[in-house]
Protein backbone atom coordinates (compact mmCIF):
# COMPACT_ATOMS: atom_id res chain seq x y z
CA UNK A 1 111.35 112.08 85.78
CA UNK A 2 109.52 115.04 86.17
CA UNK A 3 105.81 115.02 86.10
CA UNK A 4 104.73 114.41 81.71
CA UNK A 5 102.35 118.05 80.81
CA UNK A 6 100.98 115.93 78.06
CA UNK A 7 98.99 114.46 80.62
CA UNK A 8 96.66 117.53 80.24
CA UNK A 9 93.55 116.34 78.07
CA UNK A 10 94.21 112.89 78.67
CA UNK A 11 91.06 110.90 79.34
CA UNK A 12 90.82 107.32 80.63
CA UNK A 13 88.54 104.88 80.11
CA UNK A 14 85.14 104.36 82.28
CA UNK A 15 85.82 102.27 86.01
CA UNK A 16 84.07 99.36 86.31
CA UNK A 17 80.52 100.10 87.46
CA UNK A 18 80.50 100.60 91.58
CA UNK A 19 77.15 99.32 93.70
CA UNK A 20 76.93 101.60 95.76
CA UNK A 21 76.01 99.33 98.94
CA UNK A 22 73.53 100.35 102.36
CA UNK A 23 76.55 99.53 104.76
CA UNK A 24 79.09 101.21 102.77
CA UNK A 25 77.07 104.52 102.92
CA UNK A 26 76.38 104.34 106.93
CA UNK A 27 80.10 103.19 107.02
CA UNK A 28 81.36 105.63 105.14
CA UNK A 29 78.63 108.02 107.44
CA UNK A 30 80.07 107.01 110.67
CA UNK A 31 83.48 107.27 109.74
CA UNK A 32 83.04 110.91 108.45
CA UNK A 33 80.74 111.46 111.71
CA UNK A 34 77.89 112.30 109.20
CA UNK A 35 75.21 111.59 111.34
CA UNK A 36 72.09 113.04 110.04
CA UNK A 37 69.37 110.00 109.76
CA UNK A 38 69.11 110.18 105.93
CA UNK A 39 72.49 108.44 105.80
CA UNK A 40 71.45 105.83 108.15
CA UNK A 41 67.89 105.54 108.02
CA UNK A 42 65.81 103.84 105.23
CA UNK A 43 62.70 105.16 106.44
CA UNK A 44 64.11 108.80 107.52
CA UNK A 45 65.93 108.92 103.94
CA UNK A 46 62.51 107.57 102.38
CA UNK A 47 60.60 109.83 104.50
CA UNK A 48 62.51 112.57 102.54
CA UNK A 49 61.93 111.45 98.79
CA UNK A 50 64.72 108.90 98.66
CA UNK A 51 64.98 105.26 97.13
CA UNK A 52 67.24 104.57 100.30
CA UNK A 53 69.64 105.66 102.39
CA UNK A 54 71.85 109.15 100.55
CA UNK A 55 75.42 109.17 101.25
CA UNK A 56 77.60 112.08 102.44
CA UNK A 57 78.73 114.29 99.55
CA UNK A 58 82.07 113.35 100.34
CA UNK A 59 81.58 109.34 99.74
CA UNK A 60 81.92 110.49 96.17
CA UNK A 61 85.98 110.59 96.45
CA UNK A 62 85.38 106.21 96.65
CA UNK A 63 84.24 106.47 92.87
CA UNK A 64 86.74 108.66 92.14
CA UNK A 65 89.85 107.05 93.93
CA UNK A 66 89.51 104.16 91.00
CA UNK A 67 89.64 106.87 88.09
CA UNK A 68 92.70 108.21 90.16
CA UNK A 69 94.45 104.79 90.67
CA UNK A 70 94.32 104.67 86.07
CA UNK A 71 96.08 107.97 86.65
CA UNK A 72 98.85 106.76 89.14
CA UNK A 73 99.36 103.68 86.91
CA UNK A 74 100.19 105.32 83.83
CA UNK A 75 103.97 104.42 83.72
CA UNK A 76 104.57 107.71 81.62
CA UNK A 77 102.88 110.41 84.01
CA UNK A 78 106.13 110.87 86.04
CA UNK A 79 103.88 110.84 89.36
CA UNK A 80 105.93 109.14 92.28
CA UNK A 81 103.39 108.06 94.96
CA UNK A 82 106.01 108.78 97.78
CA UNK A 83 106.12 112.72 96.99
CA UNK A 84 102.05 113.30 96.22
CA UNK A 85 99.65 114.76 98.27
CA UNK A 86 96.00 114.89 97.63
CA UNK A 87 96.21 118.83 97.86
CA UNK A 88 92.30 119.80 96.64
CA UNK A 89 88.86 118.10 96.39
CA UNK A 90 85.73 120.02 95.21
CA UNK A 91 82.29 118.16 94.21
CA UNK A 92 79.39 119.67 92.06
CA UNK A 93 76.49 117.07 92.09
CA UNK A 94 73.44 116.77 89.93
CA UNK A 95 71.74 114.73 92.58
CA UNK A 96 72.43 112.68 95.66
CA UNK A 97 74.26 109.32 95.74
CA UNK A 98 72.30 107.09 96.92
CA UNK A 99 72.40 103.28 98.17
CA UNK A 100 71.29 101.13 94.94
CA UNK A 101 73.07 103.32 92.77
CA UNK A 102 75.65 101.68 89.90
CA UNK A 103 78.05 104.65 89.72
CA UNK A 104 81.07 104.58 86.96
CA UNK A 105 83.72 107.40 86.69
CA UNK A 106 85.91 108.72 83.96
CA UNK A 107 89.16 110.74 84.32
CA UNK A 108 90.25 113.73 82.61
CA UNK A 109 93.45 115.26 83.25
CA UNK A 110 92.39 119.48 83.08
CA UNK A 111 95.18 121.08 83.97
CA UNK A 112 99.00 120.74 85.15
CA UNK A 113 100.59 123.74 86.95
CA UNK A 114 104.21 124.26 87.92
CA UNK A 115 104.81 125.66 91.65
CA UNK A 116 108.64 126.22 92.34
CA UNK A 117 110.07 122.99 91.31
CA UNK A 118 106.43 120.69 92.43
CA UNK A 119 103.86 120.10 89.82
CA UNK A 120 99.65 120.78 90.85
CA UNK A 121 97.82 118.37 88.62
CA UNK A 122 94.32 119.28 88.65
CA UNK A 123 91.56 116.36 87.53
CA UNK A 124 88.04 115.80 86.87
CA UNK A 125 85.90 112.59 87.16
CA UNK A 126 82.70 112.77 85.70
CA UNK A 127 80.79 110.22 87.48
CA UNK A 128 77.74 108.70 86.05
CA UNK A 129 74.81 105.82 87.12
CA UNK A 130 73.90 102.97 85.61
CA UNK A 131 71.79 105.31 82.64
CA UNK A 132 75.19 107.03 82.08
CA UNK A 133 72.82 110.47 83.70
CA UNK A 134 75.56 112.59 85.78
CA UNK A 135 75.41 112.15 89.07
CA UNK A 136 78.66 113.95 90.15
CA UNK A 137 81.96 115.82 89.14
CA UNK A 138 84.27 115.29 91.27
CA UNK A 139 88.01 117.59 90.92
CA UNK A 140 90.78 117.00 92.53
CA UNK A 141 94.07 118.44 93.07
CA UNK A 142 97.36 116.58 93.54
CA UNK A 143 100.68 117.87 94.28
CA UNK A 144 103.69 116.31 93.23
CA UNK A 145 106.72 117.02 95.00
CA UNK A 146 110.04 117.77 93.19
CA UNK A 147 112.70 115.09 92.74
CA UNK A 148 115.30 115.49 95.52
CA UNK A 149 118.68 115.05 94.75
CA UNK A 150 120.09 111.41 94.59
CA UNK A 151 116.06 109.87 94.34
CA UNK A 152 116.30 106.81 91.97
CA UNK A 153 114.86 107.49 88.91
């Protein structure tokens, strides 16, 4: 089944609100060798006008990846796991994330373009705290590889 273009427009339902935990963010730090103090540090981040400690602008894509899981799950979208690859990612904040926050995301599908015989679906997540104030967008790009001859539908 090739990927569904009525996708575009769709828009999913809110995640379940994330708490954005102190470990996770100098996890997530260490792993993406982020290793200014601010993402460490309570009293460096503090010592810079921050509740507690901010997280790399990349620790945004954990929000996301649960608006993206509604999108994988939709049993009409045509999206086979086995053939996507997370082809894009672009954030535009409105502030930091930082370690206290109560982040929730919601999914809109933008955009669907055909590439030979692949589809590029192009999403946004609009991801909000605990006041529903935006924090950050996040967009993504997956491509979807073509069916090959003789894949199970």
């Amino acid at each position: 089944m090739p990927v569904n273009n009525d996708l575009v427009g769709r828009e999913f339902p809110p995640t379940a609100p994330y708490l954005v935990g102190r470990e996770k963010v100098r996890e997530f730090a260490r792993a993406v060798f982020a290793d200014a103090p601010l993402h460490t540090d309570v009293e460096a981040a503090r010592g810079l006008g921050y509740a507690d400690v901010v997280a790399p602008p990349t620790f945004a894509m954990v929000i996301q990846d649960h608006t993206l899981q509604q999108l994988l799950a939709e049993p009409d979208s045509g999206i086979v796991l086995s053939r996507t690859i997370h082809a894009e990612q672009r954030f535009t904040y409105t502030r930091p994330i930082v370690a206290g926050d109560e982040l929730s995301g919601r999914l809109r599908v933008t955009g669907i373009r055909a590439l030979g015989g692949n589809s590029m679906i192009t999403s946004e997540a609009e991801i909000t705290d605990a006041a529903g104030e935006h924090v950050v967008t996040a967009t993504s790009v997956l491509l979807i590889g073509a069916e090959t001859e003789g894949e199970a539908q």
